[in-house]
C-alpha atoms as a PDB file:
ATOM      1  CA  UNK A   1      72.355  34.548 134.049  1.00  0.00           C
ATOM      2  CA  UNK A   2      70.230  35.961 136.808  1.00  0.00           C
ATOM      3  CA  UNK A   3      69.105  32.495 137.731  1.00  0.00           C
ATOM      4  CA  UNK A   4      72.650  32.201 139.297  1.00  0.00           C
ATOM      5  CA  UNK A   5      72.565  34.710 141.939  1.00  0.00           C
ATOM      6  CA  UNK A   6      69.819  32.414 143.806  1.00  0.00           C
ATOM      7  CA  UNK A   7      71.867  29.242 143.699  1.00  0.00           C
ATOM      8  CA  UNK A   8      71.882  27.554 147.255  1.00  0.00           C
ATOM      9  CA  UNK A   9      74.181  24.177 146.865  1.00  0.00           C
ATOM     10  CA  UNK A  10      75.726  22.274 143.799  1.00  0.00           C
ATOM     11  CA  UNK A  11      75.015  18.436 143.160  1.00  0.00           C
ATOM     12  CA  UNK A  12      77.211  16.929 140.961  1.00  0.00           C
ATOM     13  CA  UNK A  13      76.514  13.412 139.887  1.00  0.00           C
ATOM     14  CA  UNK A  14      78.465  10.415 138.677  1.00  0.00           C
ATOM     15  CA  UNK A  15      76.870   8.352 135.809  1.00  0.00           C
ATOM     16  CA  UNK A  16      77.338   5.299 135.478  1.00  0.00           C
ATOM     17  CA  UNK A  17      75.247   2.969 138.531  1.00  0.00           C
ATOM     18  CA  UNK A  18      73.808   6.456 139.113  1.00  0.00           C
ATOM     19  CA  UNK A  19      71.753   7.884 135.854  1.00  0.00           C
ATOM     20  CA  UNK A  20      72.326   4.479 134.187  1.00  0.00           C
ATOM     21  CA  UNK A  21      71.986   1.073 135.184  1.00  0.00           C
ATOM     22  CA  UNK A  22      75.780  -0.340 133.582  1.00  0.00           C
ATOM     23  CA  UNK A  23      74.989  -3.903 134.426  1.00  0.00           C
ATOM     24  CA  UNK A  24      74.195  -4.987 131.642  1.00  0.00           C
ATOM     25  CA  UNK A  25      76.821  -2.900 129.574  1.00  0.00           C
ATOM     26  CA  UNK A  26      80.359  -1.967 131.209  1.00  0.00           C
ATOM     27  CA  UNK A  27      80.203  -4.677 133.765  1.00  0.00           C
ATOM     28  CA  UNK A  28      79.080  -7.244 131.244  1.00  0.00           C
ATOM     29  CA  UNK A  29      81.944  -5.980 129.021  1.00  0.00           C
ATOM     30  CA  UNK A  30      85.018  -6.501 131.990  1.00  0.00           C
ATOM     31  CA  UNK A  31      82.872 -10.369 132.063  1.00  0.00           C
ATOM     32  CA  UNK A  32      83.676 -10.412 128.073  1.00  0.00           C
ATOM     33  CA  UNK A  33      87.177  -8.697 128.137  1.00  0.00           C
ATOM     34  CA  UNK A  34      88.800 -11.140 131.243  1.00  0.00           C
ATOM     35  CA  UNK A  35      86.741 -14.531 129.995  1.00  0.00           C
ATOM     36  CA  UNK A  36      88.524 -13.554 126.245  1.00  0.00           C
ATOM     37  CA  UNK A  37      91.532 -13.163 127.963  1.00  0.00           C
ATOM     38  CA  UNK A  38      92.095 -15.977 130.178  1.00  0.00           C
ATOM     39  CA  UNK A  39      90.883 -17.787 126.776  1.00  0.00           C
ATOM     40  CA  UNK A  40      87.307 -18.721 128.542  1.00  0.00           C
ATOM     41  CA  UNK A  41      88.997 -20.187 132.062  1.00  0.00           C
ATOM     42  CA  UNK A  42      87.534 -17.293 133.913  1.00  0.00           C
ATOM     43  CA  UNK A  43      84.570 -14.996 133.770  1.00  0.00           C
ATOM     44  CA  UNK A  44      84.062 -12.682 136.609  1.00  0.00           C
ATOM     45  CA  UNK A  45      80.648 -12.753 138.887  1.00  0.00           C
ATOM     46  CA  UNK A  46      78.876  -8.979 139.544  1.00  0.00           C
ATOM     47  CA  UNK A  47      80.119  -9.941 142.992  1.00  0.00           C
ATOM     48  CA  UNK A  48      83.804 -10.762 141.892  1.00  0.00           C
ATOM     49  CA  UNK A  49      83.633  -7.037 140.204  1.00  0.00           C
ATOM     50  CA  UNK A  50      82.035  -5.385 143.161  1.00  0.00           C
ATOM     51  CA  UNK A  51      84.825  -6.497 145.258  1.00  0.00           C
ATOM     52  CA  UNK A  52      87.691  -5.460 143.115  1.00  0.00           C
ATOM     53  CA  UNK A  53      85.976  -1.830 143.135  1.00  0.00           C
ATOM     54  CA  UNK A  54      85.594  -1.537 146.698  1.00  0.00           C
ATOM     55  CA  UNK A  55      89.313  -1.351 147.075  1.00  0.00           C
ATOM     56  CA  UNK A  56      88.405   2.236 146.188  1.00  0.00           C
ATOM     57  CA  UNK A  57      91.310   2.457 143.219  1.00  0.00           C
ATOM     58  CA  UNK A  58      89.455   0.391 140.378  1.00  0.00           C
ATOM     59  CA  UNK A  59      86.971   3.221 138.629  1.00  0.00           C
ATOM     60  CA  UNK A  60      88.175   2.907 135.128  1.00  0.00           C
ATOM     61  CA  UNK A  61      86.418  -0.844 133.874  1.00  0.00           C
ATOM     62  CA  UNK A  62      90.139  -1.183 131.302  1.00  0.00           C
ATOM     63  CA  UNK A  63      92.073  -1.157 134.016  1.00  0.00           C
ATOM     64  CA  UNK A  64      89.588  -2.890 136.067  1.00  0.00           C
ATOM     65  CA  UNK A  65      89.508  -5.813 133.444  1.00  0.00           C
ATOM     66  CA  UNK A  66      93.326  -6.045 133.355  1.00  0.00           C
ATOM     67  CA  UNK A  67      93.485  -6.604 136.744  1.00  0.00           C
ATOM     68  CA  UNK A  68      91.296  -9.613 136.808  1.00  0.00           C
ATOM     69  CA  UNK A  69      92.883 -11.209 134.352  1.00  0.00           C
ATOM     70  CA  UNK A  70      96.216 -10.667 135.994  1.00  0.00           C
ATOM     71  CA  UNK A  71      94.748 -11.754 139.365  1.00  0.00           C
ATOM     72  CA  UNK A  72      93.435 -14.857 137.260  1.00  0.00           C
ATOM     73  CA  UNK A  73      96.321 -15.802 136.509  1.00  0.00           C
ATOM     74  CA  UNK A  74      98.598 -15.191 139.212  1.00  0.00           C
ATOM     75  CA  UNK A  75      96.058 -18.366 140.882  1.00  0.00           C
ATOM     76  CA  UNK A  76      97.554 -20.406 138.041  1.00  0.00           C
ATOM     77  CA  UNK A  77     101.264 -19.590 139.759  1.00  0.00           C
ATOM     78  CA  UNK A  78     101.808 -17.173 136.489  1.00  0.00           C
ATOM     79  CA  UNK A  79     103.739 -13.516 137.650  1.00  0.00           C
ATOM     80  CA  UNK A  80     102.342 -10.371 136.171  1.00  0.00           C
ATOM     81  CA  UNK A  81     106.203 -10.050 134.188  1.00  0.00           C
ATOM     82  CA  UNK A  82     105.627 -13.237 132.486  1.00  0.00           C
ATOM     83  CA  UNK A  83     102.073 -12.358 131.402  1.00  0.00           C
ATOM     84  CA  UNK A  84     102.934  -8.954 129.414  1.00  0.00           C
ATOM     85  CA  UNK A  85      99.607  -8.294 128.709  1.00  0.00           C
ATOM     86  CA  UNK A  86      98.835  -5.845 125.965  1.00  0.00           C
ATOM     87  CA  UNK A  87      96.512  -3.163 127.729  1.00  0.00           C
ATOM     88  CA  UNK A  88      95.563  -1.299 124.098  1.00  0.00           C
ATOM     89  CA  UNK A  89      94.533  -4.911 123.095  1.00  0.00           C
ATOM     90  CA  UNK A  90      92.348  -5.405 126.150  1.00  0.00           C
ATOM     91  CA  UNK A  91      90.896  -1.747 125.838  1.00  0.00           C
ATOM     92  CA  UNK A  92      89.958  -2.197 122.109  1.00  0.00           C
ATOM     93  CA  UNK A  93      88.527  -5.538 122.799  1.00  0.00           C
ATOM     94  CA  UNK A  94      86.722  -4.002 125.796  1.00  0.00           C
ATOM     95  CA  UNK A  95      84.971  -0.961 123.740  1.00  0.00           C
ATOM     96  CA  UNK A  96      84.332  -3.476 120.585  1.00  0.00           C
ATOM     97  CA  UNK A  97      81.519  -4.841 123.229  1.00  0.00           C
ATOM     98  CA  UNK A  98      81.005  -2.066 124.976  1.00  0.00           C
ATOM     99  CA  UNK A  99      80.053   0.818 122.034  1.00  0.00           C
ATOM    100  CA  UNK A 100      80.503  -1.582 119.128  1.00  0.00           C
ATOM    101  CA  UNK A 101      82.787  -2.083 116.317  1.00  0.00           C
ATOM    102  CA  UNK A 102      82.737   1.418 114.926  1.00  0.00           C
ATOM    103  CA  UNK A 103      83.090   3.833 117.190  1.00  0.00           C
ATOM    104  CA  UNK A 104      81.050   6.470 115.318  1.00  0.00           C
ATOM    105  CA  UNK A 105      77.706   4.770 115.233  1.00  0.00           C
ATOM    106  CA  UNK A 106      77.065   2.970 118.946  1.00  0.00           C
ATOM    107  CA  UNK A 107      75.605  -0.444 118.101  1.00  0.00           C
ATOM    108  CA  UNK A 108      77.124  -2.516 121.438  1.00  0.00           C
ATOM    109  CA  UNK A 109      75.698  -3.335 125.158  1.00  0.00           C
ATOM    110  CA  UNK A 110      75.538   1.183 125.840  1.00  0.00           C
ATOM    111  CA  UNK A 111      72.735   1.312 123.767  1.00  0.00           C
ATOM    112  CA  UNK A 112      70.354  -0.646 126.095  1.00  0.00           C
ATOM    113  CA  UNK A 113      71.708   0.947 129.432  1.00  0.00           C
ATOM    114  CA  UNK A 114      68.177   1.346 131.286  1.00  0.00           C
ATOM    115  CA  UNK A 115      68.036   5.174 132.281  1.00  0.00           C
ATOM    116  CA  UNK A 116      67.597   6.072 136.604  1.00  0.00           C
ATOM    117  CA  UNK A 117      66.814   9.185 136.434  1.00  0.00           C
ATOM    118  CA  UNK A 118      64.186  11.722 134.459  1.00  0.00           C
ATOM    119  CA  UNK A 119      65.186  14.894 133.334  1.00  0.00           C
ATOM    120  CA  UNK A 120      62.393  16.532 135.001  1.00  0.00           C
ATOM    121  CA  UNK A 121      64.062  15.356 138.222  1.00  0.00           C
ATOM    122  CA  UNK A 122      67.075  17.508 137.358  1.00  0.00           C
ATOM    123  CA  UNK A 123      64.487  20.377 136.556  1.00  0.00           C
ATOM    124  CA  UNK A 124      63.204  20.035 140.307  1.00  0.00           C
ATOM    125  CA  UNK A 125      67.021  20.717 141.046  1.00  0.00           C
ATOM    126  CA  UNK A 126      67.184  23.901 139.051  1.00  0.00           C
ATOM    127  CA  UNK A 127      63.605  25.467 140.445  1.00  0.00           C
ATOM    128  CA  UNK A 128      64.995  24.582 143.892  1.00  0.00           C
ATOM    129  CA  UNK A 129      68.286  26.880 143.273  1.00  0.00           C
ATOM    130  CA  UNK A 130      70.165  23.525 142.889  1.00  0.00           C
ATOM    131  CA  UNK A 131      72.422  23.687 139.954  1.00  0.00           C
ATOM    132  CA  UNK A 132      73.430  20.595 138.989  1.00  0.00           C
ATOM    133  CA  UNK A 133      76.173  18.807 136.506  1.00  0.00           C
ATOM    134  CA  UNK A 134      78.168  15.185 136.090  1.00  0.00           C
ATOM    135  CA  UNK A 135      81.815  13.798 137.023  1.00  0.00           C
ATOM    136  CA  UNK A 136      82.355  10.913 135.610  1.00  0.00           C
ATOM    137  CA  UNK A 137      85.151   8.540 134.592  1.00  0.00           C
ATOM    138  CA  UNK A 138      83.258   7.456 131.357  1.00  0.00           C
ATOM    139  CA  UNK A 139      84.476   8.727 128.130  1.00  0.00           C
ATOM    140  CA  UNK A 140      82.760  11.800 127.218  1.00  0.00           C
ATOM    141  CA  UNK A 141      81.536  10.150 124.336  1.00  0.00           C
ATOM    142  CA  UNK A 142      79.849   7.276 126.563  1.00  0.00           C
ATOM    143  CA  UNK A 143      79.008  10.089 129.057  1.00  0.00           C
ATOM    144  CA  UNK A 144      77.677  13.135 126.157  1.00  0.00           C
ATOM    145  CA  UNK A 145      75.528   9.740 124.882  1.00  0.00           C
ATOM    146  CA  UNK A 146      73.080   9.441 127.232  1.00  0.00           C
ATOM    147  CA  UNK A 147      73.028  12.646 128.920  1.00  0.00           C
ATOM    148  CA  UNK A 148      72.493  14.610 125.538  1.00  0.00           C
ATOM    149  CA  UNK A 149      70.995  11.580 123.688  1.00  0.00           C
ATOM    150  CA  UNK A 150      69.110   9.598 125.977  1.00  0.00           C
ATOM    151  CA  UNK A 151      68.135  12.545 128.295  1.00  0.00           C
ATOM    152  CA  UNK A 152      67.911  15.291 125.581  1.00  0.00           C
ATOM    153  CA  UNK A 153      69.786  17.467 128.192  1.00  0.00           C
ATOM    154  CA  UNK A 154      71.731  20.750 126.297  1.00  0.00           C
ATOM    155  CA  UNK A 155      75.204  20.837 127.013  1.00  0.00           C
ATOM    156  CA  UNK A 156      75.301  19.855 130.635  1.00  0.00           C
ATOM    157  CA  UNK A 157      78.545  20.496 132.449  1.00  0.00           C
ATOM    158  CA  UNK A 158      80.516  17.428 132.447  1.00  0.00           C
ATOM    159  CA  UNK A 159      84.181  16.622 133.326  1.00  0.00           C
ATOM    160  CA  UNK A 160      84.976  13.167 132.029  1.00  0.00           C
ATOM    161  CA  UNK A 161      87.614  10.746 131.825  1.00  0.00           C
ATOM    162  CA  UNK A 162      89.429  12.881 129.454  1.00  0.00           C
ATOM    163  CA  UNK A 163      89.484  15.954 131.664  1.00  0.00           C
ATOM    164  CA  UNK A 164      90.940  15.099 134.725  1.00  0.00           C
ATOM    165  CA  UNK A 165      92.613  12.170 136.406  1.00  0.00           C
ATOM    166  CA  UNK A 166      90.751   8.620 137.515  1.00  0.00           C
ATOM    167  CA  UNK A 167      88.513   9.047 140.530  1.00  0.00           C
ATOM    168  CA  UNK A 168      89.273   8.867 143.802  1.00  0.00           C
ATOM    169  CA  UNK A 169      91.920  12.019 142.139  1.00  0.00           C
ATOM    170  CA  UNK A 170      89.668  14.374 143.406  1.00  0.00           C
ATOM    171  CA  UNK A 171      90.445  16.880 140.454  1.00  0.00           C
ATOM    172  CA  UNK A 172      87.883  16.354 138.280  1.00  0.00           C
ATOM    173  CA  UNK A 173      85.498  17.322 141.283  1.00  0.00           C
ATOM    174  CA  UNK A 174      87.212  20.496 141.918  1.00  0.00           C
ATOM    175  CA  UNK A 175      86.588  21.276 138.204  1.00  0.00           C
ATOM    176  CA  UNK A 176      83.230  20.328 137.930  1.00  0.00           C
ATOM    177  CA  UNK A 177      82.632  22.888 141.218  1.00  0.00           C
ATOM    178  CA  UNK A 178      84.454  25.867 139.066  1.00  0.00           C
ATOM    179  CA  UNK A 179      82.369  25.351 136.019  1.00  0.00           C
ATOM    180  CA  UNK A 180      79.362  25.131 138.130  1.00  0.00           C
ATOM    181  CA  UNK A 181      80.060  28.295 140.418  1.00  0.00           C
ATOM    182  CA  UNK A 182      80.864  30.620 137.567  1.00  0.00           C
ATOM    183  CA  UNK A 183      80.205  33.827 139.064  1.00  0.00           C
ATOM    184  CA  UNK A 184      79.367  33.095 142.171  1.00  0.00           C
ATOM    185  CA  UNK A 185      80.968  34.445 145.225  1.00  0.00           C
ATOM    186  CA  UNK A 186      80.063  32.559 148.353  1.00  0.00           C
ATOM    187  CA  UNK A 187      81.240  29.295 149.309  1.00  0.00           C
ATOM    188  CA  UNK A 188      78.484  26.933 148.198  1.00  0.00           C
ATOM    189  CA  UNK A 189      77.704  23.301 149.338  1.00  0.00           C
ATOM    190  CA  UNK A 190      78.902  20.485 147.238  1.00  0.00           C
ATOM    191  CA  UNK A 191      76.755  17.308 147.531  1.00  0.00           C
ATOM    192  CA  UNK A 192      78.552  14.525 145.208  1.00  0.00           C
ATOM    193  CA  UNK A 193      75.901  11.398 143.886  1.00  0.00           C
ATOM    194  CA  UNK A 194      78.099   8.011 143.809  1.00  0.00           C
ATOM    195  CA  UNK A 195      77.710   4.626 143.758  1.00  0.00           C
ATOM    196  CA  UNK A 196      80.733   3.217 144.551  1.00  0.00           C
ATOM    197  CA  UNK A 197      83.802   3.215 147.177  1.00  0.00           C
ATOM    198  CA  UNK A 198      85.590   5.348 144.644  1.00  0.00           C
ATOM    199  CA  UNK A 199      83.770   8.047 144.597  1.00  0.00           C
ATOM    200  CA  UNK A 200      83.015   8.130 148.468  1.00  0.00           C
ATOM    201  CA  UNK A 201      87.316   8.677 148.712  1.00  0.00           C
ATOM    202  CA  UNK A 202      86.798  11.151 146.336  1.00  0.00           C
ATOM    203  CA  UNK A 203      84.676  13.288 148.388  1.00  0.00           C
ATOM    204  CA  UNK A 204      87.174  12.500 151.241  1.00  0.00           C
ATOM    205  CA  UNK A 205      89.694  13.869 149.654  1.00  0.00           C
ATOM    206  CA  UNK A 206      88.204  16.782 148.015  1.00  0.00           C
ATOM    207  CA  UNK A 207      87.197  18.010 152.078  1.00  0.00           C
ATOM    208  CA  UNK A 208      90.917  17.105 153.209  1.00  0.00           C
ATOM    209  CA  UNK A 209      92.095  19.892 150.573  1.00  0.00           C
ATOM    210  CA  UNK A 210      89.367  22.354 150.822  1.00  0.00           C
ATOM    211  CA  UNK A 211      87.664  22.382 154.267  1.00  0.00           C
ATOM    212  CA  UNK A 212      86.441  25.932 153.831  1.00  0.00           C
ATOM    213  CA  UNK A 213      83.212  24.448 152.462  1.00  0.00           C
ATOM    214  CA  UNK A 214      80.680  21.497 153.432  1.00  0.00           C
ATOM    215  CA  UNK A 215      80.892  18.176 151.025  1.00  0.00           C
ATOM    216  CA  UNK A 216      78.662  15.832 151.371  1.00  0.00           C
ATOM    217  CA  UNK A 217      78.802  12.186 149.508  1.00  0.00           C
ATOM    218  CA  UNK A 218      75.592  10.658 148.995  1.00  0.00           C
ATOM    219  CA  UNK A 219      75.918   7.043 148.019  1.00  0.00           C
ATOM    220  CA  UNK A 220      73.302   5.518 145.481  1.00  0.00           C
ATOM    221  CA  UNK A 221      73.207   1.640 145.578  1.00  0.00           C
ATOM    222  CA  UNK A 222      73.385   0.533 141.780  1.00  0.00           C
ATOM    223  CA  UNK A 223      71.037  -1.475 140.937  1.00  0.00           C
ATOM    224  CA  UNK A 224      72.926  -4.911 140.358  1.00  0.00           C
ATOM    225  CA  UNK A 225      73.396  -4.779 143.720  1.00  0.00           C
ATOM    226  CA  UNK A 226      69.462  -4.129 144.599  1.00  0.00           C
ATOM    227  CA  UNK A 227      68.305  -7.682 143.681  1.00  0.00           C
ATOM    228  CA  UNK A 228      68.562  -8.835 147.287  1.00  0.00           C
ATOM    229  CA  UNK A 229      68.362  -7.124 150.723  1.00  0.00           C
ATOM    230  CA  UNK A 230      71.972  -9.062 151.914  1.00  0.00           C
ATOM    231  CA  UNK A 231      73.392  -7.773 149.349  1.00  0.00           C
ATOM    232  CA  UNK A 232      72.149  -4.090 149.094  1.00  0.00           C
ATOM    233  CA  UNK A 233      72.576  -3.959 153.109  1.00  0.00           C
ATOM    234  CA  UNK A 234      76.057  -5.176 152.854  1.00  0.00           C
ATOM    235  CA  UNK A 235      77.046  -2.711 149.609  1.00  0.00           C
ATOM    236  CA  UNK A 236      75.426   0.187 151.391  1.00  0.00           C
ATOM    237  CA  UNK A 237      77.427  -0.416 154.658  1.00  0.00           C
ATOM    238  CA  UNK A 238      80.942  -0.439 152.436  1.00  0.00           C
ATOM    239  CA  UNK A 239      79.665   3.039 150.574  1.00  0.00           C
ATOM    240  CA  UNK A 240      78.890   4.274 154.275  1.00  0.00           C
ATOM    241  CA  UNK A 241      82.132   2.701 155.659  1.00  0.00           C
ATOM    242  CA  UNK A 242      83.977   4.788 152.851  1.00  0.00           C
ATOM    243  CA  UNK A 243      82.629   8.102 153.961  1.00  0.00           C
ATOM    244  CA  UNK A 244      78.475   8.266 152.752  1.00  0.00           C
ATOM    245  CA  UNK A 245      76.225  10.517 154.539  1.00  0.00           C
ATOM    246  CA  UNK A 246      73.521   8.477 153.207  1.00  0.00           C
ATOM    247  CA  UNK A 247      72.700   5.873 150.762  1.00  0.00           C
ATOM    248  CA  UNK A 248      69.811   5.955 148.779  1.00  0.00           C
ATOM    249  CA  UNK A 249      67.981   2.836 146.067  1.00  0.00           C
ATOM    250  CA  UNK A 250      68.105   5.992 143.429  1.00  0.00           C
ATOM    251  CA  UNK A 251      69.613   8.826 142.679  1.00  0.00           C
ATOM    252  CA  UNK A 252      65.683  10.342 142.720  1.00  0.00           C
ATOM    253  CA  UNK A 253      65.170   9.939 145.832  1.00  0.00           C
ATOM    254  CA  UNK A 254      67.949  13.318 146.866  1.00  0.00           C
ATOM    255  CA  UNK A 255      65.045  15.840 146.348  1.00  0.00           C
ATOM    256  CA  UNK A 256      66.070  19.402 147.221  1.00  0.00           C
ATOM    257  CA  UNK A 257      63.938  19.035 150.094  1.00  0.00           C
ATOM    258  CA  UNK A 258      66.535  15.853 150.904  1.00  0.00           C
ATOM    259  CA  UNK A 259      69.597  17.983 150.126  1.00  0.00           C
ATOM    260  CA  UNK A 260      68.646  20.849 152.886  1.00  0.00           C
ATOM    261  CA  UNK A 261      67.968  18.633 155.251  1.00  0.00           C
ATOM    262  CA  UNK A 262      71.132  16.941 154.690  1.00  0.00           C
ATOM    263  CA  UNK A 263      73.146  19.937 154.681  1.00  0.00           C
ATOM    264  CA  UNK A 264      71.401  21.566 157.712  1.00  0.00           C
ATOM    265  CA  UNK A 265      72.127  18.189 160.028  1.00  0.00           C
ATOM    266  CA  UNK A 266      76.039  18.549 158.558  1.00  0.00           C
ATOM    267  CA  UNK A 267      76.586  21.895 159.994  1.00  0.00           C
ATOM    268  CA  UNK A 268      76.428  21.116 163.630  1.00  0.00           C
END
């Protein structure tokens, strides 16, 4: 593709609490999955999830669930050994909320995730010699759903969760980058889009193992977090704590005009 030859920097983006809103789908479905199974003693607050993930070690939401209910009931003076619980029990009941009861034909919460971004946006991108794809630790079903469904894009590169280990692994990144560069020779900038503490580490740790380029993560605050200004300033001083360059109220707002300037005030 000639188009290549012009390409100036590479954004890769994470999806969910950056292209779609997951508020009122994966985060309501950890509320379902730990009130089920603390048999309705416990249901977790946004606030209650937020802090579990900015421990910076909680992106997948099964795991995420199981440890709430294990930290639920280690309050009640119950040990983890004791508890046993079944984690393929707590993942089906998770994705019976989540997609829906058949797993061919989504009918759960994903099919009313509000969308954050246009695809003309990522168009801008491309025109701007900005190529562009996702790294994500949704399923690539979830993931493939709305970016070839909802936002009609063809194919986009995308490493999911079944393609490289849990974020803040930063091997999924590195693969992303490859698929992205095909062909290319020079060194290119890597800006990754996150919203969480996760993904900041995983830009950390990407730089601490190839420091021959510039990274560059670029928090996004989700918007769960955007409904007041407490909140939003304290969420966007743990993303910049954990490594941000800058955090934005959505992932729109990291024009290419954004993205040079960002780059050019890294290089000092």
């Amino acid at each position: 593709m000639t188009q290549q030859t012009s390409v100036k920097a590479i954004a890769i983006f994470d999806i969910d609490g950056v292209v779609r809103d997951v508020s009122g789908s994966y985060r309501r479905a950890i509320a379902d999955t730990v009130e089920y199974f603390t048999t309705q003693a416990y249901r977790p607050t946004p606030l209650d999830i937020d802090q579990l993930k900015s421990e910076g070690v909680w992106n997948n939401d099964w795991e995420a669930s199981q440890e709430l209910i294990y930290r639920y009931f280690e309050t009640q003076e119950q040990s983890r050994e004791q508890l046993q619980l079944d984690y393929t029990a707590i993942v089906a009941f998770f994705q019976s909320r989540y997609r829906g009861p058949d797993p061919n034909n989504f009918t759960g919460y994903i099919c009313n995730e509000p969308l954050l971004l246009q695809p003309s946006y990522l168009e801008q991108l491309t025109q701007a010699g900005i190529a562009w794809g996702f790294f994500s630790g949704a399923t690539r079903a979830s993931a493939n759903y709305v970016l070839e469904k909802r936002l009609g894009l063809q194919s986009p590169v995308l490493i999911a969760m079944e393609d490289a280990p849990g974020k803040p692994d930063p091997t999924g990144l590195f693969a992303t980058v490859r698929e992205l560069e095909n062909g290319i020779e020079e060194r290119l900038a890597i800006v990754y889009v996150g919203d969480t503490v996760a993904d900041m580490y995983t830009v950390e740790k990407a730089r601490s193992l190839d420091s021959t380029r510039t990274w560059l993560g670029i928090g996004v605050l989700p918007p769960h977090v955007q409904e007041t200004a407490a909140r939003s300033d304290a969420y966007s001083e743990t993303l910049i704590a954990a490594g941000a360059a800058v955090v934005l109220r959505n992932v729109q707002e990291l024009t290419p005009r954004q993205i040079q300037e960002l780059l050019t005030s890294s290089h000092h």
